[in-house]
C-alpha atoms as a PDB file:
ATOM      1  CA  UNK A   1      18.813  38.409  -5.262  1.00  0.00           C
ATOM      2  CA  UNK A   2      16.170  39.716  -7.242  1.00  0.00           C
ATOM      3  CA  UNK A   3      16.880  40.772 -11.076  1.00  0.00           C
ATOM      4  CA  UNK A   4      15.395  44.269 -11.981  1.00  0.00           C
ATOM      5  CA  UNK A   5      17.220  43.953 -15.603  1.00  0.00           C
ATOM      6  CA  UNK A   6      13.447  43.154 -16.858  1.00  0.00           C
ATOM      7  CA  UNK A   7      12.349  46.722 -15.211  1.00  0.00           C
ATOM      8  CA  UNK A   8      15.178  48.300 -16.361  1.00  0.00           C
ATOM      9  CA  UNK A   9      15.103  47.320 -20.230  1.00  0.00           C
ATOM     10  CA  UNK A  10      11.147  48.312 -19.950  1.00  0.00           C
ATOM     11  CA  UNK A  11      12.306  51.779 -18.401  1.00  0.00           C
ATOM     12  CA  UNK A  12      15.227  52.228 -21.125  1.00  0.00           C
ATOM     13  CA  UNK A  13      12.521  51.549 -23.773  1.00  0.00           C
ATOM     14  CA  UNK A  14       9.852  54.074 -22.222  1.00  0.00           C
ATOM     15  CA  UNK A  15      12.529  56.380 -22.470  1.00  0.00           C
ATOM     16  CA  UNK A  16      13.677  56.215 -25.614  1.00  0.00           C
ATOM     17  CA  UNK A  17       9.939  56.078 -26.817  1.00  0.00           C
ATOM     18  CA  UNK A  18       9.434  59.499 -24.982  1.00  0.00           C
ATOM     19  CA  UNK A  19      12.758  60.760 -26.665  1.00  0.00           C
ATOM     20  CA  UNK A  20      11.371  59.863 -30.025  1.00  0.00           C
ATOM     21  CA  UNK A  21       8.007  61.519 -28.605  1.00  0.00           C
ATOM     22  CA  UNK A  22       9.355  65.077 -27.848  1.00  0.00           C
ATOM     23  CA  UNK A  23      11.328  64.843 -30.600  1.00  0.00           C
ATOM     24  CA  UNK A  24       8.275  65.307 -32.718  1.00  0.00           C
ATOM     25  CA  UNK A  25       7.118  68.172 -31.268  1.00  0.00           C
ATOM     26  CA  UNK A  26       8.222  71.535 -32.998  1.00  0.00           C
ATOM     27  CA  UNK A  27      10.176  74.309 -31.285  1.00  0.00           C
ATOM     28  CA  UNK A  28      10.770  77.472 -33.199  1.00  0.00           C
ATOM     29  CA  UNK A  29      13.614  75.811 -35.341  1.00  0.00           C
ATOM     30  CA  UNK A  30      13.230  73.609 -37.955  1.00  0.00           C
ATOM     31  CA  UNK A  31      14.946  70.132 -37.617  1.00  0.00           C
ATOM     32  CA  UNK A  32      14.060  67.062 -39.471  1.00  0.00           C
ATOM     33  CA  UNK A  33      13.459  65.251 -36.483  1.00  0.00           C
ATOM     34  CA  UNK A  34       9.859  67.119 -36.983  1.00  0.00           C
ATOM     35  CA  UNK A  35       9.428  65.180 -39.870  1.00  0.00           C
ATOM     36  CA  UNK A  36       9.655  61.884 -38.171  1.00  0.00           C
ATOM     37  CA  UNK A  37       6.382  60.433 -36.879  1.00  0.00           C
ATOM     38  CA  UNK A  38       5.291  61.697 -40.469  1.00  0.00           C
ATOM     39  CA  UNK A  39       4.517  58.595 -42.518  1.00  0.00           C
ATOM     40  CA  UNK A  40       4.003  58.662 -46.253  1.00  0.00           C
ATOM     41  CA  UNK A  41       1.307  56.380 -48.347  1.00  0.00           C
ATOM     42  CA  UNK A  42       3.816  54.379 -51.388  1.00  0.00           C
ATOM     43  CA  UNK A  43       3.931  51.156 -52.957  1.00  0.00           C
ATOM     44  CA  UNK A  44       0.714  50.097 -50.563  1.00  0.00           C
ATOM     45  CA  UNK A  45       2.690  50.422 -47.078  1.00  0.00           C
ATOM     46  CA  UNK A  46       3.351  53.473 -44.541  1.00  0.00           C
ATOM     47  CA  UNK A  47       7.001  54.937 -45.454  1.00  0.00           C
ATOM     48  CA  UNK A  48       8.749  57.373 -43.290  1.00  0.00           C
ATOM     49  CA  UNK A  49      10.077  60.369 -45.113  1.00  0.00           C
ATOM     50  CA  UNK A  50      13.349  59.606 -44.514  1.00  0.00           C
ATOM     51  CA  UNK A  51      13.668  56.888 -46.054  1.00  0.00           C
ATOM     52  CA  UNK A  52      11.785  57.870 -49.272  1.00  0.00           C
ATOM     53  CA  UNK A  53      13.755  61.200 -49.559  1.00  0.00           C
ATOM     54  CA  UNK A  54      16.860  63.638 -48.225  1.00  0.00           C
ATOM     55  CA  UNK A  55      16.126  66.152 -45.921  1.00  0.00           C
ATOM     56  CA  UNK A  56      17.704  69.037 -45.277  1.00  0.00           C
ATOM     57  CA  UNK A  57      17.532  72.612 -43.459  1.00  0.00           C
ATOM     58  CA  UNK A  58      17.944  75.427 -45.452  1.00  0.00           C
ATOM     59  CA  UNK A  59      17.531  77.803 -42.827  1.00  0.00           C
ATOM     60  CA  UNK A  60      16.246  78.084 -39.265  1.00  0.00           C
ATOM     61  CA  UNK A  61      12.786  77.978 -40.301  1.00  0.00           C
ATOM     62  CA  UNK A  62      12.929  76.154 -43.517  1.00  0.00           C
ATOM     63  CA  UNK A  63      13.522  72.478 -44.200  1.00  0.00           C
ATOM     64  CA  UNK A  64      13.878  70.822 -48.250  1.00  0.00           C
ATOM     65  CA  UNK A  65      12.260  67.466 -49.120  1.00  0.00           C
ATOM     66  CA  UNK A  66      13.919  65.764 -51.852  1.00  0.00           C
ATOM     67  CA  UNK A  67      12.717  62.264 -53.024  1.00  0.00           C
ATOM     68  CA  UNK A  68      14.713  59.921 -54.700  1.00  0.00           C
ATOM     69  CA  UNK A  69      11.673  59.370 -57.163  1.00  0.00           C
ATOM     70  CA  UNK A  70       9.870  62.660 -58.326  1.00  0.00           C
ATOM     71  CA  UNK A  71       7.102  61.104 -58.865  1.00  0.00           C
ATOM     72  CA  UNK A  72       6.667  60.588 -54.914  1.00  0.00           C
ATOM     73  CA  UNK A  73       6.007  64.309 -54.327  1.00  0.00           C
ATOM     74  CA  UNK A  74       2.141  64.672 -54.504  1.00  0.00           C
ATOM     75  CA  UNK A  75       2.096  61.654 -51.850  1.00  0.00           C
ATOM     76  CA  UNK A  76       4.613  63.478 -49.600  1.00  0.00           C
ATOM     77  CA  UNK A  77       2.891  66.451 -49.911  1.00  0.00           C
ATOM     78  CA  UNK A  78      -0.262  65.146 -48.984  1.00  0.00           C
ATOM     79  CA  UNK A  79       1.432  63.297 -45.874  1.00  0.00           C
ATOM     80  CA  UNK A  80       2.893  66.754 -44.431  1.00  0.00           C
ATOM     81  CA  UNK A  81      -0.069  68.822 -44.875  1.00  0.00           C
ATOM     82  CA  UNK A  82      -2.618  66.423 -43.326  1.00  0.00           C
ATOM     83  CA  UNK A  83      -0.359  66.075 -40.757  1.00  0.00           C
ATOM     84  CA  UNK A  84      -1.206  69.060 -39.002  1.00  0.00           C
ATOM     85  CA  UNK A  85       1.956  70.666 -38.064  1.00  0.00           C
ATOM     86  CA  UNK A  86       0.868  73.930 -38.825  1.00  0.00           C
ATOM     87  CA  UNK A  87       3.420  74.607 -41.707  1.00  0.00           C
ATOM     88  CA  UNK A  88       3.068  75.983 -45.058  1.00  0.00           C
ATOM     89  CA  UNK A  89       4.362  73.406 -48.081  1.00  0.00           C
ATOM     90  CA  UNK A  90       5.453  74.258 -51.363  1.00  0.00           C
ATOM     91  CA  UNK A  91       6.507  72.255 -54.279  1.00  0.00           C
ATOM     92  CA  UNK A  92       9.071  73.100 -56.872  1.00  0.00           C
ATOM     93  CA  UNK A  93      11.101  71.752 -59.443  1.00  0.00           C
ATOM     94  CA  UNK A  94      13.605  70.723 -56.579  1.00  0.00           C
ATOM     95  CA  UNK A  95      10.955  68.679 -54.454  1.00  0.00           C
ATOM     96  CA  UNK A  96       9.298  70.122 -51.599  1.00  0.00           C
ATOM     97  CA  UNK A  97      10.186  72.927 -49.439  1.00  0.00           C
ATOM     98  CA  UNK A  98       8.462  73.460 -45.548  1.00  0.00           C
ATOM     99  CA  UNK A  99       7.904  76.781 -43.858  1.00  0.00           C
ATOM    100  CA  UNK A 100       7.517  76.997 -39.812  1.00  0.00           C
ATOM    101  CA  UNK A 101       6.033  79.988 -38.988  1.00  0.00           C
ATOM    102  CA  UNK A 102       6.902  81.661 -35.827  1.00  0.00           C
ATOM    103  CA  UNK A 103       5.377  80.258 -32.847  1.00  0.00           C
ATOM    104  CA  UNK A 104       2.743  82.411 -30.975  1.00  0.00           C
ATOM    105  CA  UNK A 105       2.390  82.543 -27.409  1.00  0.00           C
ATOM    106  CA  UNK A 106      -0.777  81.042 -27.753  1.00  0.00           C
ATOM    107  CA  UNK A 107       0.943  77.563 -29.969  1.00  0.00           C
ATOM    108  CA  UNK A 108       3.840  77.744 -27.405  1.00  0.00           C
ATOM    109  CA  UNK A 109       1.691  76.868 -24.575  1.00  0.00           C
ATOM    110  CA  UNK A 110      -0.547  74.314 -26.511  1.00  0.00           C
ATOM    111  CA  UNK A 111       3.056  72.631 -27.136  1.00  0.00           C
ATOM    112  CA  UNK A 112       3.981  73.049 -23.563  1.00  0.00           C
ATOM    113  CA  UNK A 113       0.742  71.480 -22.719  1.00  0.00           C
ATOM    114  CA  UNK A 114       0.999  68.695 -25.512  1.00  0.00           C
ATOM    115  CA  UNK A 115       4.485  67.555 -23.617  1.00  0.00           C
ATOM    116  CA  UNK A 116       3.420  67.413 -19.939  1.00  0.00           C
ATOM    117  CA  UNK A 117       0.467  65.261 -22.055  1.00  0.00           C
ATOM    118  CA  UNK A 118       3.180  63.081 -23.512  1.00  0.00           C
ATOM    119  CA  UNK A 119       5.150  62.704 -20.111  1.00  0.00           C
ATOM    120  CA  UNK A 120       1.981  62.087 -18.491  1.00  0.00           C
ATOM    121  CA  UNK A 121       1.320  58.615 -20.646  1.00  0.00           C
ATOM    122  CA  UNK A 122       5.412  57.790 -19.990  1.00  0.00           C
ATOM    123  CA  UNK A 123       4.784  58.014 -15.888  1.00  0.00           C
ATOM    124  CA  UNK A 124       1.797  55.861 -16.326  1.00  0.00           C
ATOM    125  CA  UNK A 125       3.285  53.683 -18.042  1.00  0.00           C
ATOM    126  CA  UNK A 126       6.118  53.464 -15.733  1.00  0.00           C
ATOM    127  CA  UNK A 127       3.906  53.169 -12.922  1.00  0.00           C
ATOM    128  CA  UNK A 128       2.029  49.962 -14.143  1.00  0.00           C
ATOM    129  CA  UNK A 129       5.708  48.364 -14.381  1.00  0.00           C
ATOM    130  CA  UNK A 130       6.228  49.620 -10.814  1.00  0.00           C
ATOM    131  CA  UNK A 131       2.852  47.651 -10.087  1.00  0.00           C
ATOM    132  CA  UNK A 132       4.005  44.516 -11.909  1.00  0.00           C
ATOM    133  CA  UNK A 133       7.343  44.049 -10.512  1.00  0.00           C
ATOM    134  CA  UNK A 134       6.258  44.789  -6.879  1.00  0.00           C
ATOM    135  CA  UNK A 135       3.794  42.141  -7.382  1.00  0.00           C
ATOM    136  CA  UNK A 136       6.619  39.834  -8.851  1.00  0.00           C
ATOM    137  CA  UNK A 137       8.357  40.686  -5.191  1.00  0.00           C
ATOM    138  CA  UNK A 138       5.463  39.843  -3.553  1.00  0.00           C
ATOM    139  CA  UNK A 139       4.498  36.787  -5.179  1.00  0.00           C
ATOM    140  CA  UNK A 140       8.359  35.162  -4.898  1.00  0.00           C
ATOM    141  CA  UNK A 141       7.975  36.389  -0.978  1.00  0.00           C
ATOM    142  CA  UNK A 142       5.210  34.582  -0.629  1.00  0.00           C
ATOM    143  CA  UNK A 143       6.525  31.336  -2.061  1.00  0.00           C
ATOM    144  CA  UNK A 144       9.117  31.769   0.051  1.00  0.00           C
ATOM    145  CA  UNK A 145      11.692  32.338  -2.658  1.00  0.00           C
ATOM    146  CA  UNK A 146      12.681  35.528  -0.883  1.00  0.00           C
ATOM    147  CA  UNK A 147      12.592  36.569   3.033  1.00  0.00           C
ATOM    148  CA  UNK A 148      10.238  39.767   4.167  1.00  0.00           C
ATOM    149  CA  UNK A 149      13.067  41.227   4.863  1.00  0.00           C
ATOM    150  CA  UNK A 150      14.264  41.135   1.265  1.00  0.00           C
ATOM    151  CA  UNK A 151      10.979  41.933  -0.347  1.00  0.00           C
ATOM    152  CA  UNK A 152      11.079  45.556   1.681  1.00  0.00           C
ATOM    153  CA  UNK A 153      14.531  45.784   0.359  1.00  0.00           C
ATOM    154  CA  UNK A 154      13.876  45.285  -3.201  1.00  0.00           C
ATOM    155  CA  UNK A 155      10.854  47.544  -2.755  1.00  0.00           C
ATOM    156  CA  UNK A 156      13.279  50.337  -1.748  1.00  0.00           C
ATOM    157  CA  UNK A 157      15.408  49.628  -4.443  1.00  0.00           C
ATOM    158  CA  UNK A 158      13.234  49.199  -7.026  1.00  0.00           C
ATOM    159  CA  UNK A 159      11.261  52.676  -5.644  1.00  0.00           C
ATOM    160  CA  UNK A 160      14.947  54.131  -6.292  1.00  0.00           C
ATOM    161  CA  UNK A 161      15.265  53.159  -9.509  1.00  0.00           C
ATOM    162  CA  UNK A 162      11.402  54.099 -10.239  1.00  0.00           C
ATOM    163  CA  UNK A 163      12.658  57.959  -8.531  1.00  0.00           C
ATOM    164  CA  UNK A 164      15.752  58.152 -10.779  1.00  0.00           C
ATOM    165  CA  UNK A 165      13.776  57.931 -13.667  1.00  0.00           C
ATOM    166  CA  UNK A 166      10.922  60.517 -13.104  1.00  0.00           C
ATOM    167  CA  UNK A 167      13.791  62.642 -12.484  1.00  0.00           C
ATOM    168  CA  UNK A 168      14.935  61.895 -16.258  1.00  0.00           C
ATOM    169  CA  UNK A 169      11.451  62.499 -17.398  1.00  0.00           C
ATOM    170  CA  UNK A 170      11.190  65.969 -15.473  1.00  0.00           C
ATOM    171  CA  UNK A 171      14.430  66.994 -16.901  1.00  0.00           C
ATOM    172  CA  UNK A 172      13.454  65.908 -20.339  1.00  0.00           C
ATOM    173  CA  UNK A 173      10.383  67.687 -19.723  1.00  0.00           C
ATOM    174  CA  UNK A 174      12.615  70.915 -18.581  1.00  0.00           C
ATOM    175  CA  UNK A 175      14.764  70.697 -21.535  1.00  0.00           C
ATOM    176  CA  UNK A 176      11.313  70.651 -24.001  1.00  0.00           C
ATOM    177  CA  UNK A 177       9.782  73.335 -22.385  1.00  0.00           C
ATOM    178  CA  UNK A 178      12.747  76.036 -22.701  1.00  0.00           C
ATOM    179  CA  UNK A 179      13.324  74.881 -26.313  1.00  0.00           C
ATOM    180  CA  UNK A 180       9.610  76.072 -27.246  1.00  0.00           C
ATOM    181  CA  UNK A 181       9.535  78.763 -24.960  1.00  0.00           C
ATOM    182  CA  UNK A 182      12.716  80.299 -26.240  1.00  0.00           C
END
């Protein structure tokens, strides 16, 4: 019997990496989940926001940054504006306050773009561990660990499991796409 738990846990860990991906990548509403990939420059090491500060939504379009040290503003500043998410940042006495502007046509479809992009990279990537493992079923069929009969077998199985999970991708892709078109 061959073991795809290897394949799987690399699968499970593409996907959650993709998750984490499109996560990132604004729709119309603000979330904090935008924030995310955003890394800020403290104490000599890269700090995500949330752990250097609360975040919160104040409305649909607007999210508020509040360190736990005020002195950590100008860096956090600096960290959202350079990176280019096409928001407008203003500090107060409060912290740090972003604006989303509404998304043009034009953004929408660089977005939509920017996730088949994304998904693109994940399939790769799920290909080459397609590759590997296939050669894994090869190589034990060939020193006669496993009959031909079971390497076609596996192959079929492990294509199944390969087919269930572009599925997942094309529905997370799906799911992406109506968020920033709507």
């Amino acid at each position: 019997m061959y073991n795809f738990s290897h394949l799987k846990q690399k699968i499970k860990n593409m996907r959650e990496h993709l998750k984490n991906e499109l996560s990132g990548i604004r729709t119309g509403r603000a979330t904090p989940a935008l924030l995310d990939n955003i890394r800020v420059d403290l104490y000599g090491s890269k700090m995500p926001i949330n752990q250097i500060a609360a975040v919160s939504m104040e409305d649909a379009r607007t999210l508020r940054i509040s360190p736990y040290d005020i002195g950590q503003i100008i860096e956090t500043e600096k960290a959202i504006t350079n990176s280019n998410l096409g928001v407008s940042v203003l500090v107060d006495e409060k912290g740090i306050r972003i604006f989303f502007p509404e998304l043009t046509e034009e953004v929408r479809q660089t977005l939509i773009k920017l996730v088949k992009e994304k998904v693109e990279k994940t399939r790769i990537a799920l290909r080459n561990e397609r590759d590997n493992t296939w050669a894994d079923i090869q190589k034990k069929e060939k020193n006669k660990e496993i009959s031909e009969d079971d390497k076609f077998r596996y192959k079929e199985e492990m294509q199944k499991i390969i087919d269930d999970e572009n599925k997942n991708f094309e529905m997370m892709t799906e799911k992406k796409e109506r968020e920033i078109k709507n």
